[in-house]
N, C-alpha and C. Protein backbone atom coordinates (compact mmCIF):
# COMPACT_ATOMS: atom_id res chain seq x y z
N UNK A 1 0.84 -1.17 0.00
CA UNK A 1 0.00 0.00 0.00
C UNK A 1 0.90 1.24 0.00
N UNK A 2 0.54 2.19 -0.83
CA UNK A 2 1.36 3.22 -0.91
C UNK A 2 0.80 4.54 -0.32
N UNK A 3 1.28 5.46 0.60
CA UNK A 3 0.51 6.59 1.19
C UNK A 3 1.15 7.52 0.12
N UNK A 4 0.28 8.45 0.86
CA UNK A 4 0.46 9.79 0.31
C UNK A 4 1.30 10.86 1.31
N UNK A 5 2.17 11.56 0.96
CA UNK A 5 2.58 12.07 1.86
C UNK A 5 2.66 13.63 2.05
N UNK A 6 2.27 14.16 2.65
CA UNK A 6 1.72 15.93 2.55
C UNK A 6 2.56 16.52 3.47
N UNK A 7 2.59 18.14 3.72
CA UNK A 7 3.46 18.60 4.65
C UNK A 7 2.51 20.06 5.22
N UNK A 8 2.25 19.48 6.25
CA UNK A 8 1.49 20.74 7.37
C UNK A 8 1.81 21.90 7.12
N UNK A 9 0.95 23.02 7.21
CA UNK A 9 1.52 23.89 6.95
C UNK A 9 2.45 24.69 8.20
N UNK A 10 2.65 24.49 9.37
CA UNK A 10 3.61 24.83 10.26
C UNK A 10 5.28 24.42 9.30
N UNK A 11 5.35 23.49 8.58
CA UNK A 11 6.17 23.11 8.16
C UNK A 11 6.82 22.99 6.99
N UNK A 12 6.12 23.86 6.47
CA UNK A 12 5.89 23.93 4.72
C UNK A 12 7.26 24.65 4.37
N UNK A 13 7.85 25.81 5.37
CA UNK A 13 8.94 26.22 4.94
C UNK A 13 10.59 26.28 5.06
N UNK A 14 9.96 24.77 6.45
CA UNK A 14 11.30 24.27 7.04
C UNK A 14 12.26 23.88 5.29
N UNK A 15 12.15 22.77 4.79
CA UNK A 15 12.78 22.37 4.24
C UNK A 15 13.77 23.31 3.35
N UNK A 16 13.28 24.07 2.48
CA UNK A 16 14.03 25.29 2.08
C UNK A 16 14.93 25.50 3.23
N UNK A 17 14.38 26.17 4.31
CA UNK A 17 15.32 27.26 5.36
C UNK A 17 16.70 26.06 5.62
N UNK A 18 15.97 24.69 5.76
CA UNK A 18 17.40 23.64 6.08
C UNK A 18 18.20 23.62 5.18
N UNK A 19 18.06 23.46 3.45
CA UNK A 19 18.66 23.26 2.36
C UNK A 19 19.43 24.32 2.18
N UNK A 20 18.50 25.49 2.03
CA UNK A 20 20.07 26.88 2.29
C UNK A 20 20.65 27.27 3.06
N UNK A 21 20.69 26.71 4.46
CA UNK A 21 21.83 27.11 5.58
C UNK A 21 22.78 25.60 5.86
N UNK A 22 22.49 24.52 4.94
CA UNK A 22 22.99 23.50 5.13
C UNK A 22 24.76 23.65 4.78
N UNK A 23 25.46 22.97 5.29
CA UNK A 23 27.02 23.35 4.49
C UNK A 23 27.43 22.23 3.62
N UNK A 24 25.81 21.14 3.14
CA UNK A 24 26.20 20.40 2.28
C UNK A 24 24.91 20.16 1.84
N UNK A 25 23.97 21.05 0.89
CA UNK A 25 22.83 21.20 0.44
C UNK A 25 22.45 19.52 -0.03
N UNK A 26 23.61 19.19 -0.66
CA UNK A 26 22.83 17.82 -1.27
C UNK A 26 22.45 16.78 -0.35
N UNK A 27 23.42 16.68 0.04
CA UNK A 27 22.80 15.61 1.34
C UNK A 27 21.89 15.65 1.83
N UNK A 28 21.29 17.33 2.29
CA UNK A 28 20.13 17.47 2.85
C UNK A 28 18.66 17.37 1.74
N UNK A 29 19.29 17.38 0.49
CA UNK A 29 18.14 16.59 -0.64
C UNK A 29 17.92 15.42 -0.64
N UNK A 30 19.31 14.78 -0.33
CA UNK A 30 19.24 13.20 -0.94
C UNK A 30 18.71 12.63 0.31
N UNK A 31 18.46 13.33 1.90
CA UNK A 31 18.08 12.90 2.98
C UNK A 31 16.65 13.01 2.56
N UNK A 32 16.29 13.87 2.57
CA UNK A 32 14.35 14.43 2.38
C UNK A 32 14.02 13.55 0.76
N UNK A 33 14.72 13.43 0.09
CA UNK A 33 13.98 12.02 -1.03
C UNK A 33 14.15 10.50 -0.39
N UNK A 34 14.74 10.32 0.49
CA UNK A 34 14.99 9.02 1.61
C UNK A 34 13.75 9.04 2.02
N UNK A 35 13.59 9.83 3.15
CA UNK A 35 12.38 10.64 4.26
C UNK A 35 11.32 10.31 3.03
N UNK A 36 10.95 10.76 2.41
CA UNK A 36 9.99 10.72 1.35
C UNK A 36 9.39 9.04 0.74
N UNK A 37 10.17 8.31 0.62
CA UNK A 37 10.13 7.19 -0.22
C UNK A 37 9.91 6.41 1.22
N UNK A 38 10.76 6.54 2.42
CA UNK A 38 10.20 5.74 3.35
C UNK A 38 8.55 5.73 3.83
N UNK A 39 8.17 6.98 3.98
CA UNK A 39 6.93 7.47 4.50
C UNK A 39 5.59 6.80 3.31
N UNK A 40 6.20 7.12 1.86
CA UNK A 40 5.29 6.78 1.04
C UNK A 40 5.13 4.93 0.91
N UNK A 41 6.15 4.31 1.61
CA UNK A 41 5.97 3.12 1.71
C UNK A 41 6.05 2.56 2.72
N UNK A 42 6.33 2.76 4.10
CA UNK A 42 6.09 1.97 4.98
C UNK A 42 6.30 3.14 6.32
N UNK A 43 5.39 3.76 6.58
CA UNK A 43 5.35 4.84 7.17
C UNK A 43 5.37 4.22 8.83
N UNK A 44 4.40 3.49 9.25
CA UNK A 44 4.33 2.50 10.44
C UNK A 44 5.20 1.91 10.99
N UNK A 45 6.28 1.09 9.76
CA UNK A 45 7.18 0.55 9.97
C UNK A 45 8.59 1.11 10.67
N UNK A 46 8.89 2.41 10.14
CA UNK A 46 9.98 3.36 9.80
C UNK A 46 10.06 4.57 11.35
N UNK A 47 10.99 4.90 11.74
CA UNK A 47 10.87 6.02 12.48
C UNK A 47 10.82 5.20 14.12
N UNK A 48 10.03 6.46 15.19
CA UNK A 48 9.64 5.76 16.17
C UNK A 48 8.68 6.49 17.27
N UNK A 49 8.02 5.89 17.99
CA UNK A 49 6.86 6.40 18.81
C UNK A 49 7.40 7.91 19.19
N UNK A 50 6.49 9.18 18.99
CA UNK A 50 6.84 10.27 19.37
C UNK A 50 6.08 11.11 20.03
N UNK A 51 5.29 10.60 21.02
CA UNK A 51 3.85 10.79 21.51
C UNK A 51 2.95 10.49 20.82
N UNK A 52 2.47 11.32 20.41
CA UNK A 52 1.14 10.76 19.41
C UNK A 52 1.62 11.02 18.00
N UNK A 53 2.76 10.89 18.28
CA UNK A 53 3.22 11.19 16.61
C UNK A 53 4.42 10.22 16.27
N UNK A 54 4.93 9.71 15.30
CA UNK A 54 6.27 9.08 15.42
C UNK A 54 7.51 10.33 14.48
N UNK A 55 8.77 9.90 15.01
CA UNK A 55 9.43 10.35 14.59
C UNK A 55 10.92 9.32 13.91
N UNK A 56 11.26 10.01 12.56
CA UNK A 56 12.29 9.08 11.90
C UNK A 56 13.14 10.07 11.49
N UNK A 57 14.74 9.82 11.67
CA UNK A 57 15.94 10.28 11.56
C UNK A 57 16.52 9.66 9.68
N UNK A 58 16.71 10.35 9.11
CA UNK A 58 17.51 9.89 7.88
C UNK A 58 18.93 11.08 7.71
N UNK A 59 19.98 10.09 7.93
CA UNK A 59 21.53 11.30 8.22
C UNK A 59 20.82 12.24 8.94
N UNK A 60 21.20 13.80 8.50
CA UNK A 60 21.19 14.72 9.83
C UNK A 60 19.88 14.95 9.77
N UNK A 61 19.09 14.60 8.72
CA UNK A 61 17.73 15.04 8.93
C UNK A 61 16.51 14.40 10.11
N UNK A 62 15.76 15.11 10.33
CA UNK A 62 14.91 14.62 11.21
C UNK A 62 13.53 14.91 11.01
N UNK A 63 12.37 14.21 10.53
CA UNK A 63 11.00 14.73 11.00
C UNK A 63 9.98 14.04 11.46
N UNK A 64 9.15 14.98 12.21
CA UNK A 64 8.16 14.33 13.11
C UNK A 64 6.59 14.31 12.14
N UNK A 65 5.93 13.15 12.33
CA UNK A 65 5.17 13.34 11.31
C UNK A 65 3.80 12.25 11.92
N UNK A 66 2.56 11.78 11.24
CA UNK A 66 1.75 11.25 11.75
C UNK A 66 0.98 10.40 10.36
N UNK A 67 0.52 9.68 10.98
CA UNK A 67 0.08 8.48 9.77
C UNK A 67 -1.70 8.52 9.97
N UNK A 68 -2.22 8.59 8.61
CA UNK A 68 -3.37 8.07 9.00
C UNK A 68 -3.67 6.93 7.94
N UNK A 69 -4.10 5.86 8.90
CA UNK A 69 -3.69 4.60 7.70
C UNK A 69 -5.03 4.40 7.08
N UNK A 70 -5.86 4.70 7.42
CA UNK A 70 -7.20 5.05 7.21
C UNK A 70 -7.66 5.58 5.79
N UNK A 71 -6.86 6.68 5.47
CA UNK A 71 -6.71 7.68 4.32
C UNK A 71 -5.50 7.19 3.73
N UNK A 72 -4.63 6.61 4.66
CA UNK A 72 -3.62 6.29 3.57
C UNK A 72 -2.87 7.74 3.25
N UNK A 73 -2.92 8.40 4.19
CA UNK A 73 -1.59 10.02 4.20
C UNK A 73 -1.29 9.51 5.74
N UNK A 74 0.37 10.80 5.57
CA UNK A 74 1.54 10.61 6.10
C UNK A 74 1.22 12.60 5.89
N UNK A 75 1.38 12.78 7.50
CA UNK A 75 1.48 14.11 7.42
C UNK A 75 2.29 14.96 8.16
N UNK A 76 3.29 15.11 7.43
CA UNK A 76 4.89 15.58 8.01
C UNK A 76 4.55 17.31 9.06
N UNK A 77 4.75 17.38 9.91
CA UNK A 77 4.54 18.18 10.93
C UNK A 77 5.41 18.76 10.86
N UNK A 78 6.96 18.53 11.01
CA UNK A 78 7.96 19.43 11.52
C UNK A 78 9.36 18.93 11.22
N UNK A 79 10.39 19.27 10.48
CA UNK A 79 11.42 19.32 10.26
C UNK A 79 12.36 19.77 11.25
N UNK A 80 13.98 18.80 11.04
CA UNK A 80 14.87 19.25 11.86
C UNK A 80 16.29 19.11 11.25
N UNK A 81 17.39 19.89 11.74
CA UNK A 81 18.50 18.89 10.87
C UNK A 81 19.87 19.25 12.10
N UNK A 82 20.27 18.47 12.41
CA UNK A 82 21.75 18.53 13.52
C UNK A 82 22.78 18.42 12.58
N UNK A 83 23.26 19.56 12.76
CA UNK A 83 24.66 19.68 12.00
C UNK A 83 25.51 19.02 11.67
């Protein structure tokens, strides 16, 4: 089953702000198309309990996000990235 995966709008402008202050832009692409392909395929599986939300690490990236398996979306909340 394949979800869909959307991005909240609290969070809509993280990714940009990470990609241009990154000191290695690509990585932080080739992390968020990782992040992406995991969520769209095994969203449940991937990551880990984050209260009511789970959260999954790919390299420095990080986001917290929520599944509804119901609808079949994945709805990314909040971006992070540790240097």
């Amino acid at each position: 089953m394949r979800f869909t995966v959307i991005t909240g709008p609290s969070a809509d402008d993280e990714p940009a702000l990470i990609w241009m202050s990154a000191s290695d832009p690509q990585a932080v692409a080739d992390a968020s198309d990782a992040v992406d392909q995991l969520l769209k395929r095994q969203p449940l599986q991937v990551g880990s309990v984050f209260g009511n939300d789970r959260l999954l690490h790919v390299s420095r990236l990080e986001v917290v996000y929520s599944v509804s398996p119901d609808d079949c979306m994945v709805r990314i909340l909040r971006y992070g990235y540790r240097p």
